[in-house]
Protein backbone atom coordinates (compact mmCIF):
# COMPACT_ATOMS: atom_id res chain seq x y z
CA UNK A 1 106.13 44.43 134.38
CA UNK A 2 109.71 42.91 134.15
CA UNK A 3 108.72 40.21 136.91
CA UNK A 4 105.62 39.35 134.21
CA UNK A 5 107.57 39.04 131.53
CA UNK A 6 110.41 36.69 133.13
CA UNK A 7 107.68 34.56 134.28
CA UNK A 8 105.84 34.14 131.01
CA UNK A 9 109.29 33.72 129.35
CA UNK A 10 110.11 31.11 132.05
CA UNK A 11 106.64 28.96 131.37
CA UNK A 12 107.02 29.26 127.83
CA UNK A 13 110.75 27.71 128.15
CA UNK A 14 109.52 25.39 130.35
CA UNK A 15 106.74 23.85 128.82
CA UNK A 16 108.53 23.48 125.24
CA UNK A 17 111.25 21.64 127.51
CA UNK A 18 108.20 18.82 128.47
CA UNK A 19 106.98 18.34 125.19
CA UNK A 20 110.14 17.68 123.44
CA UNK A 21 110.36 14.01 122.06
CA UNK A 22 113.04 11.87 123.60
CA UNK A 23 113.28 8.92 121.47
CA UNK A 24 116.88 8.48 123.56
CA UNK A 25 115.31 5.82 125.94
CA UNK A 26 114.31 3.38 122.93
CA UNK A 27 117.28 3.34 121.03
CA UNK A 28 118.89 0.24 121.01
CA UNK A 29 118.23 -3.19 119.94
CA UNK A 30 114.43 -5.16 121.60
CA UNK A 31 113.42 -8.55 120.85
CA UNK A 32 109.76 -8.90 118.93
CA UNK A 33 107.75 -11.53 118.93
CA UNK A 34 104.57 -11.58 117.00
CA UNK A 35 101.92 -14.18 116.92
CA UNK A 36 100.07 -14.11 113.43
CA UNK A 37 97.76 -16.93 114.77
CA UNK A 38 99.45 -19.45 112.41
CA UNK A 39 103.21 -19.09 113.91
CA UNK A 40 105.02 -16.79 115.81
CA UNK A 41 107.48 -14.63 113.91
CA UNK A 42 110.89 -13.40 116.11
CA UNK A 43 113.61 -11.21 116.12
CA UNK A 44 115.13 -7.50 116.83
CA UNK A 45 113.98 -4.17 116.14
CA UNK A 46 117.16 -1.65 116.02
CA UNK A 47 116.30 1.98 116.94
CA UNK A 48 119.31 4.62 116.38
CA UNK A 49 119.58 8.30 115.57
CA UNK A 50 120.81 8.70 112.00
CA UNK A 51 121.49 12.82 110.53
CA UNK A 52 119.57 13.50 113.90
CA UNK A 53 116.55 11.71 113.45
CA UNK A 54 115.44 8.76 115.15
CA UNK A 55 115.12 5.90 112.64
CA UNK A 56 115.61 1.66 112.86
CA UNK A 57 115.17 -1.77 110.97
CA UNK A 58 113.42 -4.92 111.83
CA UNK A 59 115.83 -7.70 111.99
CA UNK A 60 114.16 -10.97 111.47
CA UNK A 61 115.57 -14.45 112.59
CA UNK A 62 115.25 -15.23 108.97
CA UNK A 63 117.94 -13.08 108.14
CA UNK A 64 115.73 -10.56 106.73
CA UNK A 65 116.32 -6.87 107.38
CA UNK A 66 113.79 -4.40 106.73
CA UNK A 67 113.98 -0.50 107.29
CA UNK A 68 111.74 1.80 108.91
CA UNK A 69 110.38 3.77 105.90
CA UNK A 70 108.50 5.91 108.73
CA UNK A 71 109.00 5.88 112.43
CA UNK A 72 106.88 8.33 114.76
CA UNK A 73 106.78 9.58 118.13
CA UNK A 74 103.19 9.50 118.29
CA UNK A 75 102.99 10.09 122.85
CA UNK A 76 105.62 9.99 125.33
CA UNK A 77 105.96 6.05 125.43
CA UNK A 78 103.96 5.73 121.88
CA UNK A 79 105.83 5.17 118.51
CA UNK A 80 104.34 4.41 114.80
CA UNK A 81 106.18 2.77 112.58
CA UNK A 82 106.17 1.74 108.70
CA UNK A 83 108.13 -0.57 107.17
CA UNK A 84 107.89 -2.03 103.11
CA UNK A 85 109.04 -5.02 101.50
CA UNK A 86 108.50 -5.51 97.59
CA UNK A 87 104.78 -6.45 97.95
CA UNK A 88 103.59 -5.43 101.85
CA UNK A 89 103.24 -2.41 104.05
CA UNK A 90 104.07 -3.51 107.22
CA UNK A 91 102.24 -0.67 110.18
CA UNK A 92 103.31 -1.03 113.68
CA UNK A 93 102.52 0.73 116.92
CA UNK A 94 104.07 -0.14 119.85
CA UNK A 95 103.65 0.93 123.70
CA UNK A 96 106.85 0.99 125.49
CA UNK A 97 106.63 0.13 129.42
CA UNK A 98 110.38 0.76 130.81
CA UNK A 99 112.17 -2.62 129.42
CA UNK A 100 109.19 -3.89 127.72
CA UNK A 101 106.69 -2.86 125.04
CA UNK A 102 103.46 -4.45 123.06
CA UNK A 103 101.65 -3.29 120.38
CA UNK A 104 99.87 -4.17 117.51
CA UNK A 105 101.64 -5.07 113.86
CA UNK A 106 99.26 -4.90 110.68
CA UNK A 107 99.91 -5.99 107.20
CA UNK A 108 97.79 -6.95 104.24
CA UNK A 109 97.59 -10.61 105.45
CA UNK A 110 95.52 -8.57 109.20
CA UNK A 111 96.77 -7.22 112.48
CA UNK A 112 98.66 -9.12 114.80
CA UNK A 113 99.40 -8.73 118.47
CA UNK A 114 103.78 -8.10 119.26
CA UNK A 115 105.20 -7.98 122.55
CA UNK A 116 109.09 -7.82 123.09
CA UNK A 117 111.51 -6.44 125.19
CA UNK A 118 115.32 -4.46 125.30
CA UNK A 119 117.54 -6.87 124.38
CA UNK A 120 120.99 -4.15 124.82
């Protein structure tokens, strides 16, 4: 009965040690480019771990810089993000792929295709 219960204890332990989020491997600063269709926007998202949680701010090369007002691990390489200016709600989700990600940005003005990659 003891051997039973180590093993169930030992999957349990296990398992909740796969399905942790690691948001580790993003943090740090990747380049975005997004093409609206009418000109392509650049610059750097910032991911770091603030009180614990994983949180960031879009850096534009027009010296804007915008926080994440919600930022998601949604799958293991899959993160949602939200960020709001005075008159937009910017939604992003992006597909990391080792030193590279795209995704898909969407804002009142439509959805627009972003690719970028780690920058540091």
């Amino acid at each position: 009965m003891k051997k039973i219960l180590f093993l169930v204890m030992f999957a349990a332990f296990a398992f909740s040690g796969f399905t942790q989020n690691d948001s580790k491997p993003i943090q740090g600063k990747w380049s975005y480019s997004v093409d609206t269709g009418e000109t392509i926007l650049t610059g750097v998202f910032h991911f770091f771990e603030k009180e614990g949680q994983l949180t960031g701010e879009i850096l534009s090369d027009d010296g804007y810089t915008i926080p994440f007002s919600k930022l998601e691990q949604k799958e293991p390489n899959k993160y949602y993000m939200e960020a709001k200016t005075d008159t937009d709600l910017i939604q992003i989700t992006l597909n990391f792929n080792n030193d590279k990600y795209s995704g898909m940005a969407s804002s009142y003005q439509g959805e627009a295709p972003i690719s970028g990659e780690r920058k540091e």
